[in-house]
PDB file of N, CA and C in Angstrom:
ATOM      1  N   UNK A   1     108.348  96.808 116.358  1.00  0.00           N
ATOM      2  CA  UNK A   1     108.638  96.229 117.666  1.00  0.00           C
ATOM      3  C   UNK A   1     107.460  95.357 118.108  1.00  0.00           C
ATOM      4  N   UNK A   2     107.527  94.030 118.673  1.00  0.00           N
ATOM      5  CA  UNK A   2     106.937  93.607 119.149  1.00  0.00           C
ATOM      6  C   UNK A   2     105.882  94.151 120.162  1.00  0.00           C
ATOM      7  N   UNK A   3     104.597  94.364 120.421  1.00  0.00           N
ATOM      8  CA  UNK A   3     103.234  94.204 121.413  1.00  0.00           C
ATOM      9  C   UNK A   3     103.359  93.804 122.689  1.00  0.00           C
ATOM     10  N   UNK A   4     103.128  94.176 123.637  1.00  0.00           N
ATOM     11  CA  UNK A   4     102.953  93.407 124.908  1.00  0.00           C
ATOM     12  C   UNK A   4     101.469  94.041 125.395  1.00  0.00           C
ATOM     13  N   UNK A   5     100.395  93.475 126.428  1.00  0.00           N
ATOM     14  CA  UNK A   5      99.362  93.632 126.857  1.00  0.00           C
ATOM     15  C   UNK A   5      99.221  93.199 128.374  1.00  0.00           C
ATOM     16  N   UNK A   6      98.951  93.895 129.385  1.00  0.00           N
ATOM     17  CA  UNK A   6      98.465  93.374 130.531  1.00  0.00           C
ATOM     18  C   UNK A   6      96.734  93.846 130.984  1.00  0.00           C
ATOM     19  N   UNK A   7      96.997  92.374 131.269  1.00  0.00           N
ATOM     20  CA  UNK A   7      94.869  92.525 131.119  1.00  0.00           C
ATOM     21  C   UNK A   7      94.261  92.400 132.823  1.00  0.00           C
ATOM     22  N   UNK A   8      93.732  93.158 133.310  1.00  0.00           N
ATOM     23  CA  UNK A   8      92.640  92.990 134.201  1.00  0.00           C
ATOM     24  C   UNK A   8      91.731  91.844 134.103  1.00  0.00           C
ATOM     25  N   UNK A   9      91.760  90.709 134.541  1.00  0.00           N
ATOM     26  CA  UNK A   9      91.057  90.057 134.251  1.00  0.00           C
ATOM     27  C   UNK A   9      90.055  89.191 135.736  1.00  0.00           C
ATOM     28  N   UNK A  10      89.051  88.757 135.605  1.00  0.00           N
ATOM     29  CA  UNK A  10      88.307  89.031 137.167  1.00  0.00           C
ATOM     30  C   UNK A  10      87.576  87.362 136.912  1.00  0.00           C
ATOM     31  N   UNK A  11      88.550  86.355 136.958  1.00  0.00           N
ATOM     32  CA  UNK A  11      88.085  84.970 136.443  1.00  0.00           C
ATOM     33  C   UNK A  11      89.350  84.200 136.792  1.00  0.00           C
ATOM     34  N   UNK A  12      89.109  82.587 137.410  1.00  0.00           N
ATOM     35  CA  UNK A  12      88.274  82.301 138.622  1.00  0.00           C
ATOM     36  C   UNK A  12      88.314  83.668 139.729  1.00  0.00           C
ATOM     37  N   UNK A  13      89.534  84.494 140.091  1.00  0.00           N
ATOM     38  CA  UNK A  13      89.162  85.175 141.183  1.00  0.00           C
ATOM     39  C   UNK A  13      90.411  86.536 140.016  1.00  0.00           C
ATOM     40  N   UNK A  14      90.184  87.716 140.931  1.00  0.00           N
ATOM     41  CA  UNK A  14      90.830  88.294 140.058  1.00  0.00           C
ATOM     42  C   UNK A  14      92.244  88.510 140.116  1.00  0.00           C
ATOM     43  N   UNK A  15      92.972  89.200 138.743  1.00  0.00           N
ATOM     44  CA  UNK A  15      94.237  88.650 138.109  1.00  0.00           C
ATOM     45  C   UNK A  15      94.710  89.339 137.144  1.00  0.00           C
ATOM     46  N   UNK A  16      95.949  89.996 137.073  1.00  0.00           N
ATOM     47  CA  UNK A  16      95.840  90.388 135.893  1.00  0.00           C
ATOM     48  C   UNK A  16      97.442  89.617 134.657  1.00  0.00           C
ATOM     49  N   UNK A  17      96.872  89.238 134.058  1.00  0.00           N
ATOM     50  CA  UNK A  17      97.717  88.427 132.752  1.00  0.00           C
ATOM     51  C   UNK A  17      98.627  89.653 131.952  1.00  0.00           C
ATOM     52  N   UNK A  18      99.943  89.026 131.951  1.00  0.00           N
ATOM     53  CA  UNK A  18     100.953  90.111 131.592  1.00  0.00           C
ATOM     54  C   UNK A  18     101.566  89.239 129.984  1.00  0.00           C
ATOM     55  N   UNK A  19     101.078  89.795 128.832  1.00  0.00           N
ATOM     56  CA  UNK A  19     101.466  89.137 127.710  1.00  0.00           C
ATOM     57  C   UNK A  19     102.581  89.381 126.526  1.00  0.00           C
ATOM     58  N   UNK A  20     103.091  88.916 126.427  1.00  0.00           N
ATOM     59  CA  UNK A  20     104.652  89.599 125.206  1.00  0.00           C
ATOM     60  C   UNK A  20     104.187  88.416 124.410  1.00  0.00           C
ATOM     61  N   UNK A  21     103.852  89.516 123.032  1.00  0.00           N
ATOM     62  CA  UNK A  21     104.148  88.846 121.701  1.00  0.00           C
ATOM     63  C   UNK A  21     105.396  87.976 121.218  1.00  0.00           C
ATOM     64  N   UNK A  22     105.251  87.118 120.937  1.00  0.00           N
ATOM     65  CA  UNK A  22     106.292  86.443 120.438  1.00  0.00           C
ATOM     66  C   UNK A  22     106.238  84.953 119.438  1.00  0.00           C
ATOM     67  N   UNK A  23     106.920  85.198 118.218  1.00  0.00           N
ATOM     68  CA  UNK A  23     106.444  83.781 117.326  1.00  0.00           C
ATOM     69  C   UNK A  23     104.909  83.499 116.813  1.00  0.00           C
ATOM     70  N   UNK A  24     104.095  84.976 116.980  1.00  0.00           N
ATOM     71  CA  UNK A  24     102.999  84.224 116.755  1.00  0.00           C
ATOM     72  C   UNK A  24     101.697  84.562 117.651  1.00  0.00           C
ATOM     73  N   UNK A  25     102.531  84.512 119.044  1.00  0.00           N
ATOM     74  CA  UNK A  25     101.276  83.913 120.126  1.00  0.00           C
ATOM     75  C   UNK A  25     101.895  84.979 120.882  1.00  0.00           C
ATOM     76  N   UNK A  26     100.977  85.239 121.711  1.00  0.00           N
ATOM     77  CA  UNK A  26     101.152  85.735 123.209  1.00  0.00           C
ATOM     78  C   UNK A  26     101.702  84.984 123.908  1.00  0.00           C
ATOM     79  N   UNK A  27     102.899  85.196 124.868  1.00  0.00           N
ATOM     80  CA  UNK A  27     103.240  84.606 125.843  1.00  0.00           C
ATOM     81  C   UNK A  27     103.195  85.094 126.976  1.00  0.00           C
ATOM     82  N   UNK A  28     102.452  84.133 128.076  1.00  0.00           N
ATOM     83  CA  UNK A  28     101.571  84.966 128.742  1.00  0.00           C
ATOM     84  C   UNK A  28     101.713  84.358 130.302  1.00  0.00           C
ATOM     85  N   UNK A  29     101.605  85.194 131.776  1.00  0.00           N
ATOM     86  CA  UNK A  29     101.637  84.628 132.793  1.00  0.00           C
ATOM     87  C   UNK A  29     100.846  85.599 133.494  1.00  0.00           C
ATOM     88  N   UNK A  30      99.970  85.042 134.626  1.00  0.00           N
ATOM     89  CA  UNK A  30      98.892  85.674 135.584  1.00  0.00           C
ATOM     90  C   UNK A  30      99.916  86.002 136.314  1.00  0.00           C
ATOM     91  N   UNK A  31      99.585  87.167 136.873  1.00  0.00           N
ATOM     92  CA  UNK A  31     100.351  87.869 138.092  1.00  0.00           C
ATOM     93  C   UNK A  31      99.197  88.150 139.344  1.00  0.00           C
ATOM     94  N   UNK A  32      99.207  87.908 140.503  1.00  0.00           N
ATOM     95  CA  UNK A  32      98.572  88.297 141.649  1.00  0.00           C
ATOM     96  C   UNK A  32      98.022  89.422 141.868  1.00  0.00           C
ATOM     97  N   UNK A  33      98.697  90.955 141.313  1.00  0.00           N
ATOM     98  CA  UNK A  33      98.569  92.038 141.226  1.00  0.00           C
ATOM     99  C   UNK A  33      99.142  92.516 140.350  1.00  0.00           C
ATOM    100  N   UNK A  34      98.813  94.137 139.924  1.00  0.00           N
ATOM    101  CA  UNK A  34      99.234  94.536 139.293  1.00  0.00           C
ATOM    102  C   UNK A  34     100.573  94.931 138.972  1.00  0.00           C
ATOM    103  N   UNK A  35     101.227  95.542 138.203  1.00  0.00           N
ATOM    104  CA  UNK A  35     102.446  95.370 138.208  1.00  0.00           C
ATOM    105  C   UNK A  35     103.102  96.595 139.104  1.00  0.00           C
ATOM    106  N   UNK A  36     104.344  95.965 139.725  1.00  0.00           N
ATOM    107  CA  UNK A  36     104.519  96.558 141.054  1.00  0.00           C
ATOM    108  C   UNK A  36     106.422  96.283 141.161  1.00  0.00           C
ATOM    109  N   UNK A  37     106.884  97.253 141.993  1.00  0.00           N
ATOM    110  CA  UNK A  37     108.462  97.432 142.129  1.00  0.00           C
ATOM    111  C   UNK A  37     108.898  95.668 142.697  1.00  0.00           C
ATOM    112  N   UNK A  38     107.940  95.425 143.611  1.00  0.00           N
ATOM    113  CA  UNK A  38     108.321  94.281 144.497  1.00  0.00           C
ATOM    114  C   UNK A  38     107.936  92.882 143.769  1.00  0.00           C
ATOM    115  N   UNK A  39     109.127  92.102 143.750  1.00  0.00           N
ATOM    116  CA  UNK A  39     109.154  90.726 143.015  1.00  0.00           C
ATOM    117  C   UNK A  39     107.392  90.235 143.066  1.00  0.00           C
ATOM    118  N   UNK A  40     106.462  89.502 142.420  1.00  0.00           N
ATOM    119  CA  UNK A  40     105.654  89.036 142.924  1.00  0.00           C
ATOM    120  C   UNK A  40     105.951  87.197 141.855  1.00  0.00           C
ATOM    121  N   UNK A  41     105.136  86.711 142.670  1.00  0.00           N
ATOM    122  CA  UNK A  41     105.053  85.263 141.493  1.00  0.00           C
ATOM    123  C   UNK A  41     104.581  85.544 140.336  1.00  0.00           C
ATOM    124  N   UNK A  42     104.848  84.715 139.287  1.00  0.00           N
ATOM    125  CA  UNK A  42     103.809  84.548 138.116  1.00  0.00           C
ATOM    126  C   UNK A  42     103.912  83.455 137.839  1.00  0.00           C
ATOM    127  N   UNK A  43     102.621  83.136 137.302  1.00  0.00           N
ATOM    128  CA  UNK A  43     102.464  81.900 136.431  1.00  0.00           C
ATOM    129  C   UNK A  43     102.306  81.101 135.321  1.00  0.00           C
ATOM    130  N   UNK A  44     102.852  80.976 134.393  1.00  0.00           N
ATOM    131  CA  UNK A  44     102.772  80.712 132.966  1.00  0.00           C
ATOM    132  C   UNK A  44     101.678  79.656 132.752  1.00  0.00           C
ATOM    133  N   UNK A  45     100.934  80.475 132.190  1.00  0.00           N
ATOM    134  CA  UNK A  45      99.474  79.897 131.974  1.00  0.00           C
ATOM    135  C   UNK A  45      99.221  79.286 130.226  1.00  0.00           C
ATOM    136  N   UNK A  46      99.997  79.349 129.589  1.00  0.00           N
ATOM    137  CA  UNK A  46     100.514  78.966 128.064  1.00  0.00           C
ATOM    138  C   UNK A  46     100.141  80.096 127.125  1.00  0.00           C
ATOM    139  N   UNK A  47     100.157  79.524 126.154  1.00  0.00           N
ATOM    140  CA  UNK A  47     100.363  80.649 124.937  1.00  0.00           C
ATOM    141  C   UNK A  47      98.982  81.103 124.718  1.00  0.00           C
ATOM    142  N   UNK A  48      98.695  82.311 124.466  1.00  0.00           N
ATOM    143  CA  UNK A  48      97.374  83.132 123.969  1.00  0.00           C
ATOM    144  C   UNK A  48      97.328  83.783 122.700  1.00  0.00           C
ATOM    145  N   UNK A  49      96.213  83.684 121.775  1.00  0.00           N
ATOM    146  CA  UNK A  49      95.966  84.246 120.608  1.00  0.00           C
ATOM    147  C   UNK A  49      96.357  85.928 121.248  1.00  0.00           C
ATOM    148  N   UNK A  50      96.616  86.210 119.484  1.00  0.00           N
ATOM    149  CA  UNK A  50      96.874  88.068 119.457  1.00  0.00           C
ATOM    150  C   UNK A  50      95.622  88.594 119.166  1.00  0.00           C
ATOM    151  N   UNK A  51      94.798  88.070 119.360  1.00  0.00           N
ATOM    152  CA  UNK A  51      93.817  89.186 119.389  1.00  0.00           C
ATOM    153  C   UNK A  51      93.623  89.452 120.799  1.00  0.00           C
ATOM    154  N   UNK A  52      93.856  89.086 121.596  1.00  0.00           N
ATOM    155  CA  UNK A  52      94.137  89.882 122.935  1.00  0.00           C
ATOM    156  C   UNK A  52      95.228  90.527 123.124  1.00  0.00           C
ATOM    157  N   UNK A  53      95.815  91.420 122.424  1.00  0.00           N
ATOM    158  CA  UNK A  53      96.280  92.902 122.052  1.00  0.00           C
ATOM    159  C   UNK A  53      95.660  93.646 122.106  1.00  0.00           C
ATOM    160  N   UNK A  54      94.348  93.631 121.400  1.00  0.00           N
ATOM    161  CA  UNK A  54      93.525  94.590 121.485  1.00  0.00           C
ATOM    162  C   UNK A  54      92.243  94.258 122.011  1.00  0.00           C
ATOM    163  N   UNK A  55      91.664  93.490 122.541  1.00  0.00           N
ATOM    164  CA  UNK A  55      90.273  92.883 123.115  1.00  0.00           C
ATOM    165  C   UNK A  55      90.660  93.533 124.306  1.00  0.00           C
ATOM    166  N   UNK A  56      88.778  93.712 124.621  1.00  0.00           N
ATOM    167  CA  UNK A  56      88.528  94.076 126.174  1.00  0.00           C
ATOM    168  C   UNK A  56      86.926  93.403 126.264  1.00  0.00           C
ATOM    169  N   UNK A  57      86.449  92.995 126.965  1.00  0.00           N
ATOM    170  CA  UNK A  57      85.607  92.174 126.859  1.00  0.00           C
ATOM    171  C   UNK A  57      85.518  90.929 128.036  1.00  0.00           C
ATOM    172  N   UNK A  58      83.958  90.034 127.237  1.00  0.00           N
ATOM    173  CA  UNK A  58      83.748  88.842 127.889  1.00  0.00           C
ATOM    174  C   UNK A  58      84.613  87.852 127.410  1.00  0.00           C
ATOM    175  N   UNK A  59      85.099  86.917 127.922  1.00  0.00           N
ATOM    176  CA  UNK A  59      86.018  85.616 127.523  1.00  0.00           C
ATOM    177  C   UNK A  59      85.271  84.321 127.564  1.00  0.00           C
ATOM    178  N   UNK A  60      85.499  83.717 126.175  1.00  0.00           N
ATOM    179  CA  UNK A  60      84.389  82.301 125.919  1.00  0.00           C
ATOM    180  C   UNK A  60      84.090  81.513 127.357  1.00  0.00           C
ATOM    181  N   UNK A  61      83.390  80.447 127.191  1.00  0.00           N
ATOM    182  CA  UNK A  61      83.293  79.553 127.836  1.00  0.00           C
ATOM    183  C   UNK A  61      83.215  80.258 129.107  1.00  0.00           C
ATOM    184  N   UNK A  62      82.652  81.062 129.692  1.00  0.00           N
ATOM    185  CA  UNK A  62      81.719  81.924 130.832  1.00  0.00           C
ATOM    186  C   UNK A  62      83.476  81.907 131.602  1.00  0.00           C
ATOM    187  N   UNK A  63      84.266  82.417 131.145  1.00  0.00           N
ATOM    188  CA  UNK A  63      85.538  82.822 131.769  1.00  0.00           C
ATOM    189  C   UNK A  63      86.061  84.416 132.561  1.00  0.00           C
ATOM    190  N   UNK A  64      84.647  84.920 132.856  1.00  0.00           N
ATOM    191  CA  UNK A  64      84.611  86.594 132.847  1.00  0.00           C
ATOM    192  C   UNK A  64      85.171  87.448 132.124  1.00  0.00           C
ATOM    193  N   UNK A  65      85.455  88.199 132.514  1.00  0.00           N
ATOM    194  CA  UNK A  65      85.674  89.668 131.500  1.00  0.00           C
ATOM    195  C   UNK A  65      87.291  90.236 131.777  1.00  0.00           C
ATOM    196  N   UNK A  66      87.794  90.662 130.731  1.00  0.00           N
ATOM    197  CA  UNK A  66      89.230  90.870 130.495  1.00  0.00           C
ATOM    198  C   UNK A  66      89.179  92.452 130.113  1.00  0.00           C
ATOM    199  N   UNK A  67      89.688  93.491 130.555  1.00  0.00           N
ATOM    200  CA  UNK A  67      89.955  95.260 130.748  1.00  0.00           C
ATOM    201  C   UNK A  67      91.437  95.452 130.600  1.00  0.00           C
ATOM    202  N   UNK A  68      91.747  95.969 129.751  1.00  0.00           N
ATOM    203  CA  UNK A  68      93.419  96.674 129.384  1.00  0.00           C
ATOM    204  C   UNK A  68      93.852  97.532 130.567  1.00  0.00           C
ATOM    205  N   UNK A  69      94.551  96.774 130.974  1.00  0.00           N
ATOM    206  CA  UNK A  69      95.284  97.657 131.964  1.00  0.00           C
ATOM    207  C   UNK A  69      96.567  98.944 131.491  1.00  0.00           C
ATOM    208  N   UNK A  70      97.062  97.978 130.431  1.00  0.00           N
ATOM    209  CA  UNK A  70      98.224  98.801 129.480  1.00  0.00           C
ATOM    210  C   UNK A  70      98.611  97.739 128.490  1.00  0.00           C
ATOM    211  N   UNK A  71      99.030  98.635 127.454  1.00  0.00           N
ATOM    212  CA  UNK A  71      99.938  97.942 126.789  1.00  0.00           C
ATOM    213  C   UNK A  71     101.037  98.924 125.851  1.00  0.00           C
ATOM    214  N   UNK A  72     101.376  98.674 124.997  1.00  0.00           N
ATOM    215  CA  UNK A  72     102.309  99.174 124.475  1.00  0.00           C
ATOM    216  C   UNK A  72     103.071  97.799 123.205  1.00  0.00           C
ATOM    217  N   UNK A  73     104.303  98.470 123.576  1.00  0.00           N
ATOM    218  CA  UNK A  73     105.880  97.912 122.602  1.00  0.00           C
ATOM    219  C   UNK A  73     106.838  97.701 123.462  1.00  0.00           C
ATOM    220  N   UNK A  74     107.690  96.617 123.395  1.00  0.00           N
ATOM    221  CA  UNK A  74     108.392  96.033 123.743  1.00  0.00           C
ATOM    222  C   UNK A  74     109.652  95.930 123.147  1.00  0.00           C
ATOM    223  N   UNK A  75     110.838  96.070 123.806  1.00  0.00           N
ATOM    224  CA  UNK A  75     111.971  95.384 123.086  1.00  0.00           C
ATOM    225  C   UNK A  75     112.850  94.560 124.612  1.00  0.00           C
ATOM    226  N   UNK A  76     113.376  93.557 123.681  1.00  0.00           N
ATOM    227  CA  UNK A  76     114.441  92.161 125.065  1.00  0.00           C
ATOM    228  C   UNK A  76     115.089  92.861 125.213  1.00  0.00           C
ATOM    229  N   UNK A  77     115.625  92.813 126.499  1.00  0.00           N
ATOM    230  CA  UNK A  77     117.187  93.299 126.960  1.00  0.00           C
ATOM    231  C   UNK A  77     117.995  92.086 127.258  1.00  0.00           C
ATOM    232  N   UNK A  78     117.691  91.061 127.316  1.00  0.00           N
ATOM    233  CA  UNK A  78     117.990  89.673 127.773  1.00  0.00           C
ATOM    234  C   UNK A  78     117.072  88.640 128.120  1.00  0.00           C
ATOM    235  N   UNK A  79     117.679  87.495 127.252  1.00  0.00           N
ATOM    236  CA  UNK A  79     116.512  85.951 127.010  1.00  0.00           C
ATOM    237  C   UNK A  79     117.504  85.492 127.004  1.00  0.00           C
ATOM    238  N   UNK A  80     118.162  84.866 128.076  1.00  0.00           N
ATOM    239  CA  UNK A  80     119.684  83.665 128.657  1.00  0.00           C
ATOM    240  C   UNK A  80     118.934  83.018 129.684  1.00  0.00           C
ATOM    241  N   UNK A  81     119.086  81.661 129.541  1.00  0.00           N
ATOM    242  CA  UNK A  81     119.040  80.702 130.617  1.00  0.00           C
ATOM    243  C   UNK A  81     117.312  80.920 131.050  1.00  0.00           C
ATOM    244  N   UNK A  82     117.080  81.062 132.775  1.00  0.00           N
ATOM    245  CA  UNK A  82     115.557  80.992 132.685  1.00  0.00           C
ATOM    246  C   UNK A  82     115.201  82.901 133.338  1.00  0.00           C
ATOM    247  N   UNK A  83     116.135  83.788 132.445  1.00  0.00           N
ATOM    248  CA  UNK A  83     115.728  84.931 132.551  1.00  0.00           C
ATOM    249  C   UNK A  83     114.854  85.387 131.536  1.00  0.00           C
ATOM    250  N   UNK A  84     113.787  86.141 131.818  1.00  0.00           N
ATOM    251  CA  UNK A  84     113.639  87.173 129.974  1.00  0.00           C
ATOM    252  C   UNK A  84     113.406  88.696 130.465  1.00  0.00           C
ATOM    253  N   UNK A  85     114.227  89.239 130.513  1.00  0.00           N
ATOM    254  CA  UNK A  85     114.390  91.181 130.122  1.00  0.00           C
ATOM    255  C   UNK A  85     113.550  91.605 129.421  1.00  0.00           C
ATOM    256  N   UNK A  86     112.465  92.469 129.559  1.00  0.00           N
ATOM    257  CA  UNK A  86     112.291  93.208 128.571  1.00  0.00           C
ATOM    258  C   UNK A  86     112.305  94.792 129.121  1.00  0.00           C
ATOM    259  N   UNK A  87     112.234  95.521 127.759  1.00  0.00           N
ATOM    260  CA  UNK A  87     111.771  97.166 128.462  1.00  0.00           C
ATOM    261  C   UNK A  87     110.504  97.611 127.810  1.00  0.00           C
ATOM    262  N   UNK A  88     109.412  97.754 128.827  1.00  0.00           N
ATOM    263  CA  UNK A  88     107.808  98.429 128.557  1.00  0.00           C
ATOM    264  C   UNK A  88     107.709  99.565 127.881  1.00  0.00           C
ATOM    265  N   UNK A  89     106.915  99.924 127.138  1.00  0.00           N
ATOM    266  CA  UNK A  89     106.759 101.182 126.284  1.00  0.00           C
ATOM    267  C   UNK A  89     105.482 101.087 126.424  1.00  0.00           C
ATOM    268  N   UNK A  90     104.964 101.426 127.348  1.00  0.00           N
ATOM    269  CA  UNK A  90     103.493 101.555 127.888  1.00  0.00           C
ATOM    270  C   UNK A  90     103.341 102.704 127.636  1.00  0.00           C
ATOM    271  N   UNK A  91     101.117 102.725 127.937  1.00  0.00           N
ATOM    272  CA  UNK A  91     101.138 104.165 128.231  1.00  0.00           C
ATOM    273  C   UNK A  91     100.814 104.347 129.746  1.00  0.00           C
ATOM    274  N   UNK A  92     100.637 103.126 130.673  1.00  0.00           N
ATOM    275  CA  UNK A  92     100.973 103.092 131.301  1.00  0.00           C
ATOM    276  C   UNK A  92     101.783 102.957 132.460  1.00  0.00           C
ATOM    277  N   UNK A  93     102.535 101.933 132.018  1.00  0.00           N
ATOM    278  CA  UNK A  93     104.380 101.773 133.076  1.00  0.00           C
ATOM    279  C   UNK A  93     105.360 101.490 131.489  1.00  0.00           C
ATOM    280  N   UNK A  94     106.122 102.385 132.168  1.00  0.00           N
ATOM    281  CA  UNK A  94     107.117 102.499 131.348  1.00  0.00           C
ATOM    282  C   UNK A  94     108.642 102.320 132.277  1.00  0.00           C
ATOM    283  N   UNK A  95     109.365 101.029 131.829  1.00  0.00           N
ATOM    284  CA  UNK A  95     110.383 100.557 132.244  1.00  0.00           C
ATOM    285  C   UNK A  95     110.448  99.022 132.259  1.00  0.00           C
ATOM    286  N   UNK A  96     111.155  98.306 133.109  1.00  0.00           N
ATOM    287  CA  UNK A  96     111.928  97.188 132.705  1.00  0.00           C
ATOM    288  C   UNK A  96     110.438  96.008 133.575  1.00  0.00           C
ATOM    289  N   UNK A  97     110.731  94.607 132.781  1.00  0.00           N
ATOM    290  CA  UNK A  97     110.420  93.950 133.441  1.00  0.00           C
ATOM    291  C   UNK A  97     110.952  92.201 133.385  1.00  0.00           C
ATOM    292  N   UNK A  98     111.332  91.984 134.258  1.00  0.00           N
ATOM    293  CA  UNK A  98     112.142  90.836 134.550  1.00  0.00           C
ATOM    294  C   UNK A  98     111.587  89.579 134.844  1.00  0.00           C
ATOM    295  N   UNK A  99     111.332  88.984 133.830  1.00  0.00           N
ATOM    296  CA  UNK A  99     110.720  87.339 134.391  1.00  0.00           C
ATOM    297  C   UNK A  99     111.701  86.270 134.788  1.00  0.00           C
ATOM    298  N   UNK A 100     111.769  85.642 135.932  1.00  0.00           N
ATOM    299  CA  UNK A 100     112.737  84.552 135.899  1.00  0.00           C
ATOM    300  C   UNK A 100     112.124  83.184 136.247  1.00  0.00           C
ATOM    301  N   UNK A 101     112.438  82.088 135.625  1.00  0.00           N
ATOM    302  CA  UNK A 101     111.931  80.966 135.725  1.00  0.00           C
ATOM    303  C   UNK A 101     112.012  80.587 137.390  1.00  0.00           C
ATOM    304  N   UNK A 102     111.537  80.046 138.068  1.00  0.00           N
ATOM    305  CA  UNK A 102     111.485  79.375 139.394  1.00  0.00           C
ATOM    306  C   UNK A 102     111.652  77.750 139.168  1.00  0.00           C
ATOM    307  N   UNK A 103     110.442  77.141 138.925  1.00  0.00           N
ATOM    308  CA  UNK A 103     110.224  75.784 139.214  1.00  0.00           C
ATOM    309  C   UNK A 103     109.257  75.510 137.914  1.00  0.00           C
ATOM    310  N   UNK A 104     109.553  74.792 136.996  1.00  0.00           N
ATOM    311  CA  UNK A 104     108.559  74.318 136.206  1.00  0.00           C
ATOM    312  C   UNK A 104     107.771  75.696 135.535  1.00  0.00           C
ATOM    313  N   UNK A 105     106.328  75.857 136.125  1.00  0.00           N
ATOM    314  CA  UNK A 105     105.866  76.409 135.605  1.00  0.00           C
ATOM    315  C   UNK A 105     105.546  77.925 136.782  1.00  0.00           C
ATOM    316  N   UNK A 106     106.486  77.899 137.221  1.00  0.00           N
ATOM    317  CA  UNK A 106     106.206  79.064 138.569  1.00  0.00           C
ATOM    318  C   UNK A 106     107.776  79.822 137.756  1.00  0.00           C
ATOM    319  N   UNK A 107     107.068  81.355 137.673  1.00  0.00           N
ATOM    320  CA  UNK A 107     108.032  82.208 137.812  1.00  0.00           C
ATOM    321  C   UNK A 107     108.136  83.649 139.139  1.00  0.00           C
ATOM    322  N   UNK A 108     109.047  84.162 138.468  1.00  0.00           N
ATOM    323  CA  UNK A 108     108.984  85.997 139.418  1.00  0.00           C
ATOM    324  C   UNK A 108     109.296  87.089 138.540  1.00  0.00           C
ATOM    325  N   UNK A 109     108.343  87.866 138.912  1.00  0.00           N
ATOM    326  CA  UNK A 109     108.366  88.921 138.099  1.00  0.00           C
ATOM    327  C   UNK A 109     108.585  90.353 138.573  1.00  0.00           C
ATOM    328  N   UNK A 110     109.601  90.932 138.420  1.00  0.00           N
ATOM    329  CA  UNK A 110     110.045  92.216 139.033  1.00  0.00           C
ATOM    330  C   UNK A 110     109.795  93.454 138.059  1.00  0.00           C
ATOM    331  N   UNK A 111     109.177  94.369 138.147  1.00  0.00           N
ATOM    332  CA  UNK A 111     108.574  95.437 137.369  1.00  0.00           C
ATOM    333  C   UNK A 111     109.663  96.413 137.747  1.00  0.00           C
ATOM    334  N   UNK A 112     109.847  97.074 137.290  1.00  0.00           N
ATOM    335  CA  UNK A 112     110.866  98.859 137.375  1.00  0.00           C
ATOM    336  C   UNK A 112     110.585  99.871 136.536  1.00  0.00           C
ATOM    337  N   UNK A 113     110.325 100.672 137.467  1.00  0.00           N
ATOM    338  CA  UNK A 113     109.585 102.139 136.874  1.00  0.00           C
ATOM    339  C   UNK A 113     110.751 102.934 135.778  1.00  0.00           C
ATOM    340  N   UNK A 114     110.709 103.655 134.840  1.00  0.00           N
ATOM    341  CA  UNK A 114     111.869 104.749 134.414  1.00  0.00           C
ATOM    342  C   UNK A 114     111.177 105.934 134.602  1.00  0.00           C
ATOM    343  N   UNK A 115     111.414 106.858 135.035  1.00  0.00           N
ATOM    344  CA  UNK A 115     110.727 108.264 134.042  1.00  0.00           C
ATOM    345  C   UNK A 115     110.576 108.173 132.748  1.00  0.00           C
TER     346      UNK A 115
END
């Protein structure tokens, strides 16, 4: 199963980047906060190497420091139109998370808990 990673990251201000493997690359968007029941924005910030799967650390070019918030395995529940489904297999949140395209490069991202 595909990787996913959400990173703590404290650069320009802090943020944490929510990433699903895919083709290769991370595909990846900053979220405002952490991941949470209530829609928040995200922003597709472009594609990221996989070695931030497993990195925690400083980030080149004096970009501050990046901390695993969670990660896990992933599988789609739906990639139609400007939706993408997936379900988290964290070890920290475990359940669904819903990206939907907005405008260009602005999305929303709705998190859902399971037991």
């Amino acid at each position: 199963m595909p990787r996913f990673v959400i990173l703590e990251h404290d650069h320009p201000a802090l943020h944490w980047d929510f990433m699903l493997e895919q083709d290769g690359v991370l595909k990846t968007w900053r979220l405002p906060a952490p991941p949470a029941a209530s829609p928040a924005r995200a922003e597709s910030i472009g594609d990221h190497r996989l070695a931030y799967l497993d990195y925690e650390g400083p980030v080149s070019r004096n970009r501050g420091t990046v901390k695993r918030w969670d990660a896990g395995t992933y599988e789609t529940l739906d990639h139609t139109g400007p939706t993408w489904t997936v379900r988290l297999h964290g070890h920290r949140w475990r359940g669904t998370a819903t990206l939907t395209r907005v405008d260009g490069e602005d999305w929303r991202c709705r998190f859902e808990s399971t037991p």
